[in-house]
PDB file of N, CA and C in Angstrom:
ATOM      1  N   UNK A   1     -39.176  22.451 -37.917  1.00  0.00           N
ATOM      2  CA  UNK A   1     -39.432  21.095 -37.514  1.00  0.00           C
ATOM      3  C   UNK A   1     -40.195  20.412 -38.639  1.00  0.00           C
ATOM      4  N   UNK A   2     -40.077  19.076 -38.654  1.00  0.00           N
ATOM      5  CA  UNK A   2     -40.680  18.425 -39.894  1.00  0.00           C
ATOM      6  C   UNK A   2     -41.203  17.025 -38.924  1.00  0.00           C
ATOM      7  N   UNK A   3     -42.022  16.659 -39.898  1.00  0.00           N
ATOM      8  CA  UNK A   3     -42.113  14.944 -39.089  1.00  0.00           C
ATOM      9  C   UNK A   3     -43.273  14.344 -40.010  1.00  0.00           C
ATOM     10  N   UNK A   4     -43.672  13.330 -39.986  1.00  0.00           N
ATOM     11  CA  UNK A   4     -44.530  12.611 -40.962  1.00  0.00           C
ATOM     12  C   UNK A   4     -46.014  12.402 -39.754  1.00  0.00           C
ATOM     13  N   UNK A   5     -47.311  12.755 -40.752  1.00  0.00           N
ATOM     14  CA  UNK A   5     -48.523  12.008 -40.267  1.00  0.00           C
ATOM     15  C   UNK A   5     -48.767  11.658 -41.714  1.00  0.00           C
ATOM     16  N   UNK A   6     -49.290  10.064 -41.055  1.00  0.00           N
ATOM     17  CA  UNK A   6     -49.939   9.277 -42.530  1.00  0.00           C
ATOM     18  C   UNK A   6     -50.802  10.353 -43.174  1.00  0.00           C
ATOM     19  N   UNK A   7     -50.542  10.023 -44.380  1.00  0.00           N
ATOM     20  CA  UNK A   7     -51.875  10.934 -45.233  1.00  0.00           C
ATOM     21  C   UNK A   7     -53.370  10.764 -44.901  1.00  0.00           C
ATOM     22  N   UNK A   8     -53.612   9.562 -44.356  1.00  0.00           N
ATOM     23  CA  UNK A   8     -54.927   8.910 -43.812  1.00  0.00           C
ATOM     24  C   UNK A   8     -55.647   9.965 -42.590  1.00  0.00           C
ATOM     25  N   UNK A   9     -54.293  10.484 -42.004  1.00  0.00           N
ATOM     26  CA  UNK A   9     -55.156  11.263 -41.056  1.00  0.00           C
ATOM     27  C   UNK A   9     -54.851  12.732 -41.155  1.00  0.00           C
ATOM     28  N   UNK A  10     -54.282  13.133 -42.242  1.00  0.00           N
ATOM     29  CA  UNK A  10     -54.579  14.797 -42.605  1.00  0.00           C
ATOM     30  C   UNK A  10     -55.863  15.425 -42.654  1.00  0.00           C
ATOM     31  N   UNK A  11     -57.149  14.596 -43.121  1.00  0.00           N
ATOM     32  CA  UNK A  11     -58.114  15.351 -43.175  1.00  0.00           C
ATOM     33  C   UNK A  11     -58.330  15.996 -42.073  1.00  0.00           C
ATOM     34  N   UNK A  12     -58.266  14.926 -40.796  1.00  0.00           N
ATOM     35  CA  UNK A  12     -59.297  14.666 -39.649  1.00  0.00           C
ATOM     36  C   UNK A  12     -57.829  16.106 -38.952  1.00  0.00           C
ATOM     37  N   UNK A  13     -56.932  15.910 -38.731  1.00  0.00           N
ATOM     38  CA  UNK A  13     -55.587  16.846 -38.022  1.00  0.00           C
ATOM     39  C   UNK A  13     -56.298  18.322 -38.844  1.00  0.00           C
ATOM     40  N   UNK A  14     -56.444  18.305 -40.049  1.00  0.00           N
ATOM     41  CA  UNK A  14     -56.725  19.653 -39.988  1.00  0.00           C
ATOM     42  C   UNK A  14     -58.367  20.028 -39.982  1.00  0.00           C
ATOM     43  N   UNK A  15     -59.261  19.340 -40.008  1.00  0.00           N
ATOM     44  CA  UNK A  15     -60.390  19.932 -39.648  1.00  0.00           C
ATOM     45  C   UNK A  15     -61.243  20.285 -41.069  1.00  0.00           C
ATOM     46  N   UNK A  16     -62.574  20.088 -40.653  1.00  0.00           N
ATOM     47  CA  UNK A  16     -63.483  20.757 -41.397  1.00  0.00           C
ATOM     48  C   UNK A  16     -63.112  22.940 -41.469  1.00  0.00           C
ATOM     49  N   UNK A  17     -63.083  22.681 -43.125  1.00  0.00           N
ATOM     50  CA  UNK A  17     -62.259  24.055 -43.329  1.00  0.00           C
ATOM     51  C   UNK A  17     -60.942  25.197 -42.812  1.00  0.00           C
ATOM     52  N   UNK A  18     -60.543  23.491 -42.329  1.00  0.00           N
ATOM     53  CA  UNK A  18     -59.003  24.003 -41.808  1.00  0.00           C
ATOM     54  C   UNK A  18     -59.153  24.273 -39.937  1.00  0.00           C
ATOM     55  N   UNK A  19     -60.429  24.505 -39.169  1.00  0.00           N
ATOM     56  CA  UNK A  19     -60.758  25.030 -38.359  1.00  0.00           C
ATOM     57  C   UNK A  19     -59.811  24.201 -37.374  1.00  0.00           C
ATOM     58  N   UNK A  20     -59.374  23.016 -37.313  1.00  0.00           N
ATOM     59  CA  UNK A  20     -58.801  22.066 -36.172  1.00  0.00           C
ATOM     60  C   UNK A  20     -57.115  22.515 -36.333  1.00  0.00           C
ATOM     61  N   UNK A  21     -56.633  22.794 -37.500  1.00  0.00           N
ATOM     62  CA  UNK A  21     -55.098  23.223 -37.205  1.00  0.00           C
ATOM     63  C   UNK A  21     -55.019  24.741 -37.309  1.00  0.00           C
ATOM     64  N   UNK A  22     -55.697  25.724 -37.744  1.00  0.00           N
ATOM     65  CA  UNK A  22     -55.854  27.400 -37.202  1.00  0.00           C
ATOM     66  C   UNK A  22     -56.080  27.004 -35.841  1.00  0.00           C
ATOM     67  N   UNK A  23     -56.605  26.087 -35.105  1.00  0.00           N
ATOM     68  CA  UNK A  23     -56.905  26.442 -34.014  1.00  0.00           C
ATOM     69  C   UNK A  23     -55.626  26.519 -33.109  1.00  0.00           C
ATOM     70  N   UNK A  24     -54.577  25.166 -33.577  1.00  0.00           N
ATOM     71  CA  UNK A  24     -53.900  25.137 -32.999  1.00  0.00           C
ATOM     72  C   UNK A  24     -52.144  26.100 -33.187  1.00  0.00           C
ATOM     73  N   UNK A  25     -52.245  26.646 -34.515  1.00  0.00           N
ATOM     74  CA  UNK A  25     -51.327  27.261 -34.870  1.00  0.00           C
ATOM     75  C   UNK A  25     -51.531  28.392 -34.441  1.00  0.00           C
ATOM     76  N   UNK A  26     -53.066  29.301 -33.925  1.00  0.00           N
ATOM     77  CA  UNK A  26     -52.708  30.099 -33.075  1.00  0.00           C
ATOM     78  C   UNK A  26     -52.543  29.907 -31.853  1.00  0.00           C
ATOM     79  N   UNK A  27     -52.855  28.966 -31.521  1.00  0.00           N
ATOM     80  CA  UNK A  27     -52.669  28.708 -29.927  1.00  0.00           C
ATOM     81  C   UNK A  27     -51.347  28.646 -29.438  1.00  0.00           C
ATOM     82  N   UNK A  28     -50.623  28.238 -30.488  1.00  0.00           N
ATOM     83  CA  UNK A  28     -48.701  27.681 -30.299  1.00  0.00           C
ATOM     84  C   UNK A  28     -48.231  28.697 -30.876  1.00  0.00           C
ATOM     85  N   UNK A  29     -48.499  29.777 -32.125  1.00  0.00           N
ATOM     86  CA  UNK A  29     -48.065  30.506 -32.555  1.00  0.00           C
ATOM     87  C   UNK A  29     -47.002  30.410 -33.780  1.00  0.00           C
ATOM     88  N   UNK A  30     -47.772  28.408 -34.475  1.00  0.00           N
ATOM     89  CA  UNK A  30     -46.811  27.946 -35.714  1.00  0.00           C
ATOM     90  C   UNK A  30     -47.598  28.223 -36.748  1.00  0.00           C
ATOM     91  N   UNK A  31     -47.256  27.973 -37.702  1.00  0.00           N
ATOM     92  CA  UNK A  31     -47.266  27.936 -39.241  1.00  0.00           C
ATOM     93  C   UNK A  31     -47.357  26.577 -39.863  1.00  0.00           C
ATOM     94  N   UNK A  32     -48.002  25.662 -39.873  1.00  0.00           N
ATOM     95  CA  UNK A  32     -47.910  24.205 -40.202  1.00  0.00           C
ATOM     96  C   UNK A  32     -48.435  24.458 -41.413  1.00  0.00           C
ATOM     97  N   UNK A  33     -47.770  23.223 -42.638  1.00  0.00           N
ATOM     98  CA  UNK A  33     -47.607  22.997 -43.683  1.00  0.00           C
ATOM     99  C   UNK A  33     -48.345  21.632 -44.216  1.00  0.00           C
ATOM    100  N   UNK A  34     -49.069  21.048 -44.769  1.00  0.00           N
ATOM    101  CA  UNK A  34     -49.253  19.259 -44.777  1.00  0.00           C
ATOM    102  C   UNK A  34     -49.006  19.480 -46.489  1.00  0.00           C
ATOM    103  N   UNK A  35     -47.911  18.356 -46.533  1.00  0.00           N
ATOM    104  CA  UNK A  35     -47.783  18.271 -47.918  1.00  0.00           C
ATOM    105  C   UNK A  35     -48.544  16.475 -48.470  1.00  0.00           C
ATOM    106  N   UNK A  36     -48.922  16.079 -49.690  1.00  0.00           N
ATOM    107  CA  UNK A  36     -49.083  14.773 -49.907  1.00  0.00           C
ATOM    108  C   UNK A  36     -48.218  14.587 -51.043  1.00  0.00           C
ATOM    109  N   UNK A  37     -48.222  13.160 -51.145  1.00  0.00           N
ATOM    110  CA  UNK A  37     -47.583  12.692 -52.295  1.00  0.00           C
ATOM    111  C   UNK A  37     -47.554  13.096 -53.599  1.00  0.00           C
ATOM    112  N   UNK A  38     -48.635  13.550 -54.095  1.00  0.00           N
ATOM    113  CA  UNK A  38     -48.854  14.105 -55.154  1.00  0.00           C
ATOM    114  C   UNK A  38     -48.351  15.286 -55.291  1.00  0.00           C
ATOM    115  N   UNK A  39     -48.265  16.553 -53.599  1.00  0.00           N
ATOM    116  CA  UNK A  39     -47.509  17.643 -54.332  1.00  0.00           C
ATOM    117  C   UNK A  39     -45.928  17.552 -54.473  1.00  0.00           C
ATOM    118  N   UNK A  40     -45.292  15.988 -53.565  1.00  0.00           N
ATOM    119  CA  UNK A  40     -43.846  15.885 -54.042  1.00  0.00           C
ATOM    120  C   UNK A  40     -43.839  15.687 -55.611  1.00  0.00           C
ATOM    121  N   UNK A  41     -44.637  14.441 -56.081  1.00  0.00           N
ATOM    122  CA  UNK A  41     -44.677  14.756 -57.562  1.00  0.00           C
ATOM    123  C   UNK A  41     -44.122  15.883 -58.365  1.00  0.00           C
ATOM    124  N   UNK A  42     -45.226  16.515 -58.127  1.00  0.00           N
ATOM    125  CA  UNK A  42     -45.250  18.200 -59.267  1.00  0.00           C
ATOM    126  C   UNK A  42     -44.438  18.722 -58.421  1.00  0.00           C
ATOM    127  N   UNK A  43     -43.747  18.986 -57.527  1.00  0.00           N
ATOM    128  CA  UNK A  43     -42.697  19.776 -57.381  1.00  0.00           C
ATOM    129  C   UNK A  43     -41.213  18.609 -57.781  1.00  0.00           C
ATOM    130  N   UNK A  44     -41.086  17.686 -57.920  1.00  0.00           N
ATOM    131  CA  UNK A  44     -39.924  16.811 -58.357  1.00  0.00           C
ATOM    132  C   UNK A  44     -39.236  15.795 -57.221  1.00  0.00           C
ATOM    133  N   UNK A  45     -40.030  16.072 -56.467  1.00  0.00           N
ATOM    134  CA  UNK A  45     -39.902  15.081 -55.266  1.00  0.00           C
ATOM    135  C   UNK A  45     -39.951  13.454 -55.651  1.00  0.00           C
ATOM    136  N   UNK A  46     -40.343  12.935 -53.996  1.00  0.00           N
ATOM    137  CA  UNK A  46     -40.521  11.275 -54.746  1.00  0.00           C
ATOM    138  C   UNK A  46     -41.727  11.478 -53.628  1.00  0.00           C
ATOM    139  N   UNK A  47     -42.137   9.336 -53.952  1.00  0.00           N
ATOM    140  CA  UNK A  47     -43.144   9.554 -52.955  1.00  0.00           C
ATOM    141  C   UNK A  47     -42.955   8.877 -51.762  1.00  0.00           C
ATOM    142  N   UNK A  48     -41.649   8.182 -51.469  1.00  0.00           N
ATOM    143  CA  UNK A  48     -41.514   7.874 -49.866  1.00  0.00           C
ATOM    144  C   UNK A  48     -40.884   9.234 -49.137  1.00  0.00           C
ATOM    145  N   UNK A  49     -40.831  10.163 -49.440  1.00  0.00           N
ATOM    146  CA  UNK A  49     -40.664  11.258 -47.939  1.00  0.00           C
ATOM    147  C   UNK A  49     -41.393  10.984 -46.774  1.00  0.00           C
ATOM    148  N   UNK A  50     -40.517  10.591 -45.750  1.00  0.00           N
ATOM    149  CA  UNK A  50     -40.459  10.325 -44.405  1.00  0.00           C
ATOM    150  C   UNK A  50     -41.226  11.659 -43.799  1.00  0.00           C
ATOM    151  N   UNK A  51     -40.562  13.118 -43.861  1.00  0.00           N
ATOM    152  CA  UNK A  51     -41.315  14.058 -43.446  1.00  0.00           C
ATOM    153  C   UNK A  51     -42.759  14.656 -44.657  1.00  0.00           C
ATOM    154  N   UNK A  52     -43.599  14.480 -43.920  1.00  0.00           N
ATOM    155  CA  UNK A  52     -44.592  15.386 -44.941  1.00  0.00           C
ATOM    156  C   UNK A  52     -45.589  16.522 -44.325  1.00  0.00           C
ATOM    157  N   UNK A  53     -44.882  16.828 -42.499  1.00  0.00           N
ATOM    158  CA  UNK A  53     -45.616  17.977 -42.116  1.00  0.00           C
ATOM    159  C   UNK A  53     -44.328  18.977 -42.131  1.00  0.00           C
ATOM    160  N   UNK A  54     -44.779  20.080 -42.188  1.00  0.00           N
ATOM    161  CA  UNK A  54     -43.310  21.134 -41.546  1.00  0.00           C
ATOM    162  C   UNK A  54     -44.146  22.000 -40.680  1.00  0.00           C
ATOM    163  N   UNK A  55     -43.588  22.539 -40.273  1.00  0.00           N
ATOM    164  CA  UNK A  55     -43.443  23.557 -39.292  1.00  0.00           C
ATOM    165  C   UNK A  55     -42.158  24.572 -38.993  1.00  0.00           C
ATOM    166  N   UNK A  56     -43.054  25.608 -38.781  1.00  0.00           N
ATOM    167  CA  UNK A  56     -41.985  26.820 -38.394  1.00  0.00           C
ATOM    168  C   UNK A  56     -42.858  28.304 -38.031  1.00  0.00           C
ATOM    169  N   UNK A  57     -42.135  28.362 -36.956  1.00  0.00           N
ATOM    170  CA  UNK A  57     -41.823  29.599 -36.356  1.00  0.00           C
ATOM    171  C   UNK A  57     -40.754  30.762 -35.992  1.00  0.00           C
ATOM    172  N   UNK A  58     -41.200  31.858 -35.365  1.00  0.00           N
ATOM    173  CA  UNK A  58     -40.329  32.667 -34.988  1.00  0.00           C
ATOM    174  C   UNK A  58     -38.920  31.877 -33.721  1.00  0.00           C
ATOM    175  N   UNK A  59     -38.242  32.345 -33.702  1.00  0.00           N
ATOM    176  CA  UNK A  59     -37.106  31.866 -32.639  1.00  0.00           C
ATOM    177  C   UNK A  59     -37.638  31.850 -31.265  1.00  0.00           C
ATOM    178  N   UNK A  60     -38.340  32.573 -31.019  1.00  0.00           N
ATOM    179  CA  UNK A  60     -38.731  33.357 -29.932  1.00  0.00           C
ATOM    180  C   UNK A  60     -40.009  31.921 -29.208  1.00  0.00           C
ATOM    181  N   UNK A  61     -40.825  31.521 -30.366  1.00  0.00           N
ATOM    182  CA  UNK A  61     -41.758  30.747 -29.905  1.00  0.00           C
ATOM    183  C   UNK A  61     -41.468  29.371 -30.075  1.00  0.00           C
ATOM    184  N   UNK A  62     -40.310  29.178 -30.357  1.00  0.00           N
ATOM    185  CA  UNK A  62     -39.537  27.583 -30.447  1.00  0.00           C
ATOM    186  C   UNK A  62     -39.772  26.552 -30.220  1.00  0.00           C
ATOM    187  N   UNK A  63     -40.102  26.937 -28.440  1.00  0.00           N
ATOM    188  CA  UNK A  63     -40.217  26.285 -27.163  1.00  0.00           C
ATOM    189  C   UNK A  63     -41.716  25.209 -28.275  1.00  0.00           C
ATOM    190  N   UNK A  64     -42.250  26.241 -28.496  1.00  0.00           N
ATOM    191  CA  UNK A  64     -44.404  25.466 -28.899  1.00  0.00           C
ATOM    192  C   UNK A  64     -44.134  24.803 -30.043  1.00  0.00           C
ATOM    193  N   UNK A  65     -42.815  24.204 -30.717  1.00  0.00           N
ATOM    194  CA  UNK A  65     -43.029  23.219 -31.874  1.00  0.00           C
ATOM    195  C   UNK A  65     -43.280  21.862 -30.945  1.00  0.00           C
ATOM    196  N   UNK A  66     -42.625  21.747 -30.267  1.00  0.00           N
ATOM    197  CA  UNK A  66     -42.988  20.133 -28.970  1.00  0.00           C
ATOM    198  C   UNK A  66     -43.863  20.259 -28.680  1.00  0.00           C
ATOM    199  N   UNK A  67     -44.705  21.218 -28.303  1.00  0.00           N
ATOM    200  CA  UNK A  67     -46.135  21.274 -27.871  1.00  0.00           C
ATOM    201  C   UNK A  67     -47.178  21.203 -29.467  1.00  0.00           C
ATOM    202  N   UNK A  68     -46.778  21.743 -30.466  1.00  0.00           N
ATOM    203  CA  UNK A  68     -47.720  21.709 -31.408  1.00  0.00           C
ATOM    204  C   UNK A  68     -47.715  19.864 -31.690  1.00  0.00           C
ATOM    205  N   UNK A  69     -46.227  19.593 -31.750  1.00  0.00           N
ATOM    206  CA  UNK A  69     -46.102  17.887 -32.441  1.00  0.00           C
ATOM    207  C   UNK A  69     -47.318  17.002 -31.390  1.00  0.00           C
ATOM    208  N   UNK A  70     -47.127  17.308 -30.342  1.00  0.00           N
ATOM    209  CA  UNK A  70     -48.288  16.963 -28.934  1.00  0.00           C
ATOM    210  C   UNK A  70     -49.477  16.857 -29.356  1.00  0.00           C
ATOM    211  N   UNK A  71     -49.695  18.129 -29.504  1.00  0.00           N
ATOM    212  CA  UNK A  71     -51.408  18.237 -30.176  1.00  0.00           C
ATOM    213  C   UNK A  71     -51.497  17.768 -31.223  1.00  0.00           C
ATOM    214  N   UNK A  72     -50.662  17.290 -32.368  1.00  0.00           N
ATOM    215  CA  UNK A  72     -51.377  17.062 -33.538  1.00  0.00           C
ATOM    216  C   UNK A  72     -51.099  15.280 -33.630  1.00  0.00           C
ATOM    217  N   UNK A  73     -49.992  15.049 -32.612  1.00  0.00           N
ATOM    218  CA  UNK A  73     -49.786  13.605 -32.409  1.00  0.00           C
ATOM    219  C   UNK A  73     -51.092  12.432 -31.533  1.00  0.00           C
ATOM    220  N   UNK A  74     -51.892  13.937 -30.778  1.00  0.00           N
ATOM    221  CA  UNK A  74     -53.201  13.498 -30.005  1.00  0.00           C
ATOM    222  C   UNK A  74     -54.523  13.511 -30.822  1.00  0.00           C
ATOM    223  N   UNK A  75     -54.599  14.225 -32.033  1.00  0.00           N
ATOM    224  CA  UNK A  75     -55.372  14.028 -32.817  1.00  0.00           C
ATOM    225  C   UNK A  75     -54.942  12.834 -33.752  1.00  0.00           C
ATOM    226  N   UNK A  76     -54.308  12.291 -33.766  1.00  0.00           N
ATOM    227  CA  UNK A  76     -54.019  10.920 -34.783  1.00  0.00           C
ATOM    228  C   UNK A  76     -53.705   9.688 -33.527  1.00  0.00           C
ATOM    229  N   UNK A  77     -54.398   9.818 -32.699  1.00  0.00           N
ATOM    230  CA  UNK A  77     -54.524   8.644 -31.732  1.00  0.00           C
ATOM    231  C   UNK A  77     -54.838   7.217 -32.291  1.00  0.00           C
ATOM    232  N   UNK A  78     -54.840   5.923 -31.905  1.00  0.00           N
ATOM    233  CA  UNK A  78     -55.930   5.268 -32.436  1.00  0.00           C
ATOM    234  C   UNK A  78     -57.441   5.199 -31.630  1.00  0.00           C
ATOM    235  N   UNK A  79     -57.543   6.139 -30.545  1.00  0.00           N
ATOM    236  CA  UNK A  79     -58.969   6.493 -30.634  1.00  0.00           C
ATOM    237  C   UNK A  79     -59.373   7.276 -31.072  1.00  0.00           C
ATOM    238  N   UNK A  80     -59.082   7.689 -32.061  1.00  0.00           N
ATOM    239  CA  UNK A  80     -59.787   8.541 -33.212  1.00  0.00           C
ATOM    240  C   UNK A  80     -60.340   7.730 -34.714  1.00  0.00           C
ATOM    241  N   UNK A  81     -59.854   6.935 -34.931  1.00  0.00           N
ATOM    242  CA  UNK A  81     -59.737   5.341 -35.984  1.00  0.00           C
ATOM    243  C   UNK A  81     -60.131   4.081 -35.681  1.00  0.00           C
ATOM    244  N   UNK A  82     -60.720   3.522 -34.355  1.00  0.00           N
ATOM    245  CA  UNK A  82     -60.220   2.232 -34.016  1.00  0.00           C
ATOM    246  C   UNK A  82     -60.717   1.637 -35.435  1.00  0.00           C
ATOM    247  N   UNK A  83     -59.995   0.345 -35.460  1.00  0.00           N
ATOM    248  CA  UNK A  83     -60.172  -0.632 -36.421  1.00  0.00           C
ATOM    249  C   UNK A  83     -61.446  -1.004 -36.907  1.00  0.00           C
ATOM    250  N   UNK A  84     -61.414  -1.132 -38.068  1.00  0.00           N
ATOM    251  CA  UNK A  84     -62.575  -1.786 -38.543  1.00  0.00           C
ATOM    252  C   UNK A  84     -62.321  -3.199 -38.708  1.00  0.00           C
ATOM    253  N   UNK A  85     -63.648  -4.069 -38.478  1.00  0.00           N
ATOM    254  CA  UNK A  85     -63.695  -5.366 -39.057  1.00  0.00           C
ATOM    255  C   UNK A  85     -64.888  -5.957 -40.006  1.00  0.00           C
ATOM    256  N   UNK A  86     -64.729  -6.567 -40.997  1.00  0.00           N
ATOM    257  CA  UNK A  86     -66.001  -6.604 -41.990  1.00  0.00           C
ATOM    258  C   UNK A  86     -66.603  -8.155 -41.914  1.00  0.00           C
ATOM    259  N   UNK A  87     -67.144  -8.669 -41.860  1.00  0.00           N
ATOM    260  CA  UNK A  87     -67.784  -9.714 -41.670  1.00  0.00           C
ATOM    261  C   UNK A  87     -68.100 -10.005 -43.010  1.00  0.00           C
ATOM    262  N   UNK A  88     -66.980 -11.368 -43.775  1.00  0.00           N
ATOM    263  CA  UNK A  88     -68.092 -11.977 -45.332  1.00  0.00           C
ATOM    264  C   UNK A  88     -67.473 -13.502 -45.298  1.00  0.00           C
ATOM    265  N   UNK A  89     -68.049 -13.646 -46.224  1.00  0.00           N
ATOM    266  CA  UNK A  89     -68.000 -15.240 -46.599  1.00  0.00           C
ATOM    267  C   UNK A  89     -66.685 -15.929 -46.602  1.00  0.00           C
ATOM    268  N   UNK A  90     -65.974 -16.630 -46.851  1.00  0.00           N
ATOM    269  CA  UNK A  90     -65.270 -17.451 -47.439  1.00  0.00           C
ATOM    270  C   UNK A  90     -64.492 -17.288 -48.370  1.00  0.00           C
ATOM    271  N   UNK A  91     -65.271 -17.633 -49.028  1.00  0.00           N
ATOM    272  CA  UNK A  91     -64.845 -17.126 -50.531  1.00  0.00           C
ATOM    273  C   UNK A  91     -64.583 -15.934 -51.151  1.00  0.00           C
ATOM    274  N   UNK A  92     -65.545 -14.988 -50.609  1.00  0.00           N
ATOM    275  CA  UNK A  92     -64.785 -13.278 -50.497  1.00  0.00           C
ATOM    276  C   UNK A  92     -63.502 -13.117 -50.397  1.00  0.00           C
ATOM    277  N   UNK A  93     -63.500 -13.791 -48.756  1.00  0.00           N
ATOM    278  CA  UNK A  93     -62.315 -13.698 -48.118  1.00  0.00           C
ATOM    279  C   UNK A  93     -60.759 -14.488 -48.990  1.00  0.00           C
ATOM    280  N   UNK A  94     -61.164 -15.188 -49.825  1.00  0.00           N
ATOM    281  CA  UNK A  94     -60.031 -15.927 -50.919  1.00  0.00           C
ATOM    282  C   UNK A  94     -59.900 -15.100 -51.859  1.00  0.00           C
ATOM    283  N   UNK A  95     -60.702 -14.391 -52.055  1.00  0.00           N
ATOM    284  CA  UNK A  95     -60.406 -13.343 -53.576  1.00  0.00           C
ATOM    285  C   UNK A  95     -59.707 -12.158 -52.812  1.00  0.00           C
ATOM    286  N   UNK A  96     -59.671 -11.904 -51.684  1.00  0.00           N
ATOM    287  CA  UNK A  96     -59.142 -10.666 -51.181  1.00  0.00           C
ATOM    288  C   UNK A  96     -57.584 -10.745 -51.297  1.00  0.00           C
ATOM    289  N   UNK A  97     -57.133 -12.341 -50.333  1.00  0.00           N
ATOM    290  CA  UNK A  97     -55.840 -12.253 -50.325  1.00  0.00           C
ATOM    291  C   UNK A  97     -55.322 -12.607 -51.336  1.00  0.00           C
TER     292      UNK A  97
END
């Protein structure tokens, strides 16, 4: 299975020292992969790839790739991010756009 999470929220999906996706790859019994743009680079890729997670398992545990996409689709909620808003001047605000 393959599927895309923004790069924005790879840190937070896999956790301080990996601990948030071990947790869940033993729990489902996958093997998840997060690739970024930079390693399509150096391997000869490009940088719009649509998929940049993979996954895979045994045949047997199949069924837990829908359940892993679940869990890692619930960690990239937008209540995990809500929006920011910054409060400035005017004129800030003219040099921005």
């Amino acid at each position: 299975m393959s599927s895309h999470v923004p790069e924005a929220y790879h840190k937070h999906v896999i956790g301080a020292g990996g601990r948030s996706i071990q947790r869940i790859m033993k729990k489902y019994g996958v093997y998840v992969k997060f690739s970024n743009a930079d390693e399509f680079l150096l391997l000869g890729g490009y940088n719009d790839n649509m998929d940049n997670v993979i996954a895979w398992t045994p045949r047997k545990n199949s069924v837990n790739l829908e359940l892993l996409r679940q869990a890692v689709s619930e960690n990239i909620s937008p209540k995990v991010h809500p929006p920011s808003f910054i409060l400035m001047s005017f004129t800030n605000a003219r040099v921005l756009s």
